[in-house]
N, C-alpha and C. Protein backbone atom coordinates (compact mmCIF):
# COMPACT_ATOMS: atom_id res chain seq x y z
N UNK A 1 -8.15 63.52 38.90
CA UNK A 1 -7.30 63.77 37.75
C UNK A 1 -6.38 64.95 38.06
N UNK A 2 -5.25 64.81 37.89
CA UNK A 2 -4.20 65.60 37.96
C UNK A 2 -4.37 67.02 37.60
N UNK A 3 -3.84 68.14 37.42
CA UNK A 3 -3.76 69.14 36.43
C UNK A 3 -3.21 69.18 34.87
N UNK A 4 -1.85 68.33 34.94
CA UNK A 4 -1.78 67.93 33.75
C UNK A 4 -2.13 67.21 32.92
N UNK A 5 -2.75 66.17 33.89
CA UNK A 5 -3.42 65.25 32.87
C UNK A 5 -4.69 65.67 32.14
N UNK A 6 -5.08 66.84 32.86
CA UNK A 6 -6.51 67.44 32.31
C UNK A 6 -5.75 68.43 31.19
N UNK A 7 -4.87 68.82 31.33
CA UNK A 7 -4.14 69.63 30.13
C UNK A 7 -3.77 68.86 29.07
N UNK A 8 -3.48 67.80 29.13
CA UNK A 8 -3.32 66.89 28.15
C UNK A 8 -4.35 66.22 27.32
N UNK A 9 -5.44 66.29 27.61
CA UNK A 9 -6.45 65.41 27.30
C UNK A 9 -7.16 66.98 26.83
N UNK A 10 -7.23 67.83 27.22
CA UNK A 10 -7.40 69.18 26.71
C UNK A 10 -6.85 69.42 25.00
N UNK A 11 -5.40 69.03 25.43
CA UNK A 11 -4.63 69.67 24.10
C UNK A 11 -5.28 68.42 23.27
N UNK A 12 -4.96 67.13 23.22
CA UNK A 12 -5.13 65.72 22.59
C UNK A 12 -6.58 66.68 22.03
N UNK A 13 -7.63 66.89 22.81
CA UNK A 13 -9.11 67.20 21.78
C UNK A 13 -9.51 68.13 21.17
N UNK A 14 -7.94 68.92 21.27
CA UNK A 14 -7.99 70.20 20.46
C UNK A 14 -7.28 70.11 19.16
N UNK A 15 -6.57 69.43 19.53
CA UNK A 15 -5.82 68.63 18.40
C UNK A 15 -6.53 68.10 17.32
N UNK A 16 -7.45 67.01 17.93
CA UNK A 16 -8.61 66.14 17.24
C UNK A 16 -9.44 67.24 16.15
N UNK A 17 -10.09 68.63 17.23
CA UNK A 17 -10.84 69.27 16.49
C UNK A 17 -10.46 69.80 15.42
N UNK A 18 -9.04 70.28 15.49
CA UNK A 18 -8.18 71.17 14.15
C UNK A 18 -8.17 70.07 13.26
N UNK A 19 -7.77 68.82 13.32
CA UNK A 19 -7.77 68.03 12.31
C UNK A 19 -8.52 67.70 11.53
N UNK A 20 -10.24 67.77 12.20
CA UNK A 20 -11.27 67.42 11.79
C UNK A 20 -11.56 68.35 10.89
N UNK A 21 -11.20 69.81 11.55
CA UNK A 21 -11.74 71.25 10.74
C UNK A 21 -11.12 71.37 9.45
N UNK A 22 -10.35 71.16 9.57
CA UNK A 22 -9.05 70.86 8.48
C UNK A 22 -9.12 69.93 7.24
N UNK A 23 -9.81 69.05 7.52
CA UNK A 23 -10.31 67.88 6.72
C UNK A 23 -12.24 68.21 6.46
N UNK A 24 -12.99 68.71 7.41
CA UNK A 24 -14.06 69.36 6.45
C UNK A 24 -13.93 70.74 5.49
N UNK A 25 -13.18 71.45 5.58
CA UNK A 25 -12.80 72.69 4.71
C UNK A 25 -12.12 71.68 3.51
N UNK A 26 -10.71 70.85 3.40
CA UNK A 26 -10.48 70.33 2.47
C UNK A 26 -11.88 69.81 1.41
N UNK A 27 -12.64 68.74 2.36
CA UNK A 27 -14.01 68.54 1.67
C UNK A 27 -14.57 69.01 0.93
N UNK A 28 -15.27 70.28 1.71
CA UNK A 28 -15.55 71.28 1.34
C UNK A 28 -15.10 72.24 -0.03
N UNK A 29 -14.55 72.29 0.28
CA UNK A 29 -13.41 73.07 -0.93
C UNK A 29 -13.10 72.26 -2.37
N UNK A 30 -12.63 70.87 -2.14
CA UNK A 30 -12.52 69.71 -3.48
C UNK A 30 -14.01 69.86 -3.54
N UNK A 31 -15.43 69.35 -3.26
CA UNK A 31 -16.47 69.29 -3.86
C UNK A 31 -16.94 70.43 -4.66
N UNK A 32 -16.85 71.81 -3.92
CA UNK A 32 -16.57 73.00 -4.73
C UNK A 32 -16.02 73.27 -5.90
N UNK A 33 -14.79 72.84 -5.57
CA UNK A 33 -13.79 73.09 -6.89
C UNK A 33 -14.31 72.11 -8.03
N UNK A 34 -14.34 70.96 -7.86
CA UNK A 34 -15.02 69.91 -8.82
C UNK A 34 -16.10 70.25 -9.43
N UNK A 35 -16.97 70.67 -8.72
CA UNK A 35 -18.55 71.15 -9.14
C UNK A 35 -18.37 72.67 -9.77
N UNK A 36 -17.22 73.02 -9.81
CA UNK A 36 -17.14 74.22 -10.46
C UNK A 36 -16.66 74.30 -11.87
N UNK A 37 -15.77 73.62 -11.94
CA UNK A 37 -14.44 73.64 -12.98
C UNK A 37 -14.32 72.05 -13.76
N UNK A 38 -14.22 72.43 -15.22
CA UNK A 38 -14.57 71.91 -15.90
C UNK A 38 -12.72 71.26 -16.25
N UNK A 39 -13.10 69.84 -15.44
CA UNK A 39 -11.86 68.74 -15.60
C UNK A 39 -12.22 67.73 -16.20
N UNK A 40 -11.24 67.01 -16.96
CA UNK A 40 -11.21 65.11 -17.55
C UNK A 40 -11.71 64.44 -16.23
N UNK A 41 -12.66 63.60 -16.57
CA UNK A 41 -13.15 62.75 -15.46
C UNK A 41 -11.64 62.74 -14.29
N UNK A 42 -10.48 61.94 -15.31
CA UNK A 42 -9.16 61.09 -14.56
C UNK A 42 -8.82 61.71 -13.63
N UNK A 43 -9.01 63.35 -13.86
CA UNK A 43 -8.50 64.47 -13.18
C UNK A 43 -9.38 64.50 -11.97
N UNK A 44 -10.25 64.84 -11.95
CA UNK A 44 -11.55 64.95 -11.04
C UNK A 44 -11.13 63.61 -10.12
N UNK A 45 -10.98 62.65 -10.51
CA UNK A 45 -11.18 61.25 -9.70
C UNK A 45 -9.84 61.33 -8.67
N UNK A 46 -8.44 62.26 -9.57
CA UNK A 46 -7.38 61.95 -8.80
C UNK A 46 -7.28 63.37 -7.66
N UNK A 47 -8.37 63.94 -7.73
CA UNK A 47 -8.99 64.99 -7.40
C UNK A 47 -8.84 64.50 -5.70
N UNK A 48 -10.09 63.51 -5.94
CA UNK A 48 -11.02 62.87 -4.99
C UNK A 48 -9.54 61.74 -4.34
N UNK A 49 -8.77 60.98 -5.14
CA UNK A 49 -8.05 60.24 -4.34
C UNK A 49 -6.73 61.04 -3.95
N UNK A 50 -6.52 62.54 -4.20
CA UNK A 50 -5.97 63.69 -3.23
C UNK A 50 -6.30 63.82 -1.79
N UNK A 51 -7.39 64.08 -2.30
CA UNK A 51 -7.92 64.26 -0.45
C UNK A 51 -8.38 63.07 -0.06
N UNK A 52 -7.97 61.90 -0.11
CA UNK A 52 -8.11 60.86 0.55
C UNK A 52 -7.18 60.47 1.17
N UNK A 53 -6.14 60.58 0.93
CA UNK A 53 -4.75 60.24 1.00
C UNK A 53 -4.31 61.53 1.90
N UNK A 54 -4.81 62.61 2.06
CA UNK A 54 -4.42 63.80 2.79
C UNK A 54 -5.30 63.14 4.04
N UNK A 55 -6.68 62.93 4.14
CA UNK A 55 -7.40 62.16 5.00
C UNK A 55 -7.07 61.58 5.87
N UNK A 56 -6.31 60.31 5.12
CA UNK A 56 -5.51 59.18 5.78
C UNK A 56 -4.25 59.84 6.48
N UNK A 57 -3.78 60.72 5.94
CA UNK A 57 -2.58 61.46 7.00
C UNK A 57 -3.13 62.18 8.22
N UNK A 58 -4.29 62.74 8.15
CA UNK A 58 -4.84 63.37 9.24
C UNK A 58 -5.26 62.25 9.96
N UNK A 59 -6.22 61.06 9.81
CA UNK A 59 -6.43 60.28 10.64
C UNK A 59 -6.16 58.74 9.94
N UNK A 60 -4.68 58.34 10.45
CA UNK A 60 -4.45 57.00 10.27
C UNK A 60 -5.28 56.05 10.37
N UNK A 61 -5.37 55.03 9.59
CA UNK A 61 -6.33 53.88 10.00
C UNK A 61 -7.68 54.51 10.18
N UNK A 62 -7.84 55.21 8.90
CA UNK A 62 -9.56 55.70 8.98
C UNK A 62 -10.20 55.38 7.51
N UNK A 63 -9.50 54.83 6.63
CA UNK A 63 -9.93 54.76 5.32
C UNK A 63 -11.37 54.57 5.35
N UNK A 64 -12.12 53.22 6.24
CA UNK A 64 -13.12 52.65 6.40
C UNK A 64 -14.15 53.95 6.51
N UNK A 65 -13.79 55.02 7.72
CA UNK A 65 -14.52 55.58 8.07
C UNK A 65 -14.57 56.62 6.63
N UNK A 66 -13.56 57.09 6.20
CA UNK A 66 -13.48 57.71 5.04
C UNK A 66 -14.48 57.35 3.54
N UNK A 67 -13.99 56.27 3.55
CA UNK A 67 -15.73 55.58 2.52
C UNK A 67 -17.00 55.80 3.12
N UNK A 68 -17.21 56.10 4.27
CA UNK A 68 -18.59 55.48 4.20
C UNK A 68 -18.92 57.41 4.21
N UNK A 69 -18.25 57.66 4.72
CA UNK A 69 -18.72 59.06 5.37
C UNK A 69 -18.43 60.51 3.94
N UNK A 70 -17.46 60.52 2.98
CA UNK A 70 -16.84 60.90 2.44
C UNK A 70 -17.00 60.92 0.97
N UNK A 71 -16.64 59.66 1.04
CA UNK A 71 -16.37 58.98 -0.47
C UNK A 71 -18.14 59.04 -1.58
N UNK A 72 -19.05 58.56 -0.65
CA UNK A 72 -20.20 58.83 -1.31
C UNK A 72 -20.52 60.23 -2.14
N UNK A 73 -20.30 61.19 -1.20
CA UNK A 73 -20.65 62.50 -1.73
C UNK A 73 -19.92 63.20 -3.09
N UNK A 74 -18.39 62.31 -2.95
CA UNK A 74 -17.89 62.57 -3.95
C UNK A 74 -18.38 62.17 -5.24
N UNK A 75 -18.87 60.30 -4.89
CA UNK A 75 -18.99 59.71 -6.43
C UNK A 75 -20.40 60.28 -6.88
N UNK A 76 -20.93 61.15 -5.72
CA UNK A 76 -22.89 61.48 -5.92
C UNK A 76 -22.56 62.22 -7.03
N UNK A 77 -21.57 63.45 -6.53
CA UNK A 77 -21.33 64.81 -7.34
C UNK A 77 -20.61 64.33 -8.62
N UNK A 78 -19.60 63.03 -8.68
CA UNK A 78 -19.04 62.64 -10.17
C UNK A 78 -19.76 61.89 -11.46
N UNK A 79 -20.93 61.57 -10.61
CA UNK A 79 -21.93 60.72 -11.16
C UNK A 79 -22.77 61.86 -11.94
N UNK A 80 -23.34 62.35 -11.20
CA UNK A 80 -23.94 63.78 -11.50
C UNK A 80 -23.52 64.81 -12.66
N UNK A 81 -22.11 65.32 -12.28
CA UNK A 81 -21.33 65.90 -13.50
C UNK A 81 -20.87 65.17 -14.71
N UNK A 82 -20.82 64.15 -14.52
CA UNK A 82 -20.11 63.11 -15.68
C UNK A 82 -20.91 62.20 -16.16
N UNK A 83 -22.62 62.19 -15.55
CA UNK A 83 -23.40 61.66 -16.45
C UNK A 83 -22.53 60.25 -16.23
N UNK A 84 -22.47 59.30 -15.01
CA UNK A 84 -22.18 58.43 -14.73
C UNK A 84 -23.16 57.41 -14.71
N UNK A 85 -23.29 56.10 -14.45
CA UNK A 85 -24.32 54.96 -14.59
C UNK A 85 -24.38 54.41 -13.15
């Protein structure tokens, strides 16, 4: 492997990691804020389809992975606060 090509594949997974970090602090932070602060369900929900949609800009063509991995924790915590069924 080249030198640059190892620099490239360097930057590409550094890249990856900021995005990732970036998108667990968002997480992080909406479940917080939700579980803190007293919103209308509609609000809370468009809360949750905020950072989904920020998600999908960080990693295209990930929605799938976004439900399975994501999306649960949200509806755990909306279920929870909102006395959901």
């Amino acid at each position: 492997m080249k030198p640059n090509e190892r620099e490239s594949i360097n930057d590409e997974a550094d890249e990856e990691n900021r995005r990732i970090r970036t998108l667990r602090l968002l997480v992080d932070f909406s479940l917080a804020y939700l579980a803190q602060t007293k919103l209308p369900l509609e609000e809370a929900q468009a809360v949750v389809e905020g950072v989904k949609k920020q998600a999908l800009r960080l990693f295209p063509d990930k929605e799938e992975t976004f439900d399975l991995i994501y999306l649960p924790r949200f509806r755990r915590l909306l279920k929870e606060k909102y006395q959901l069924h």
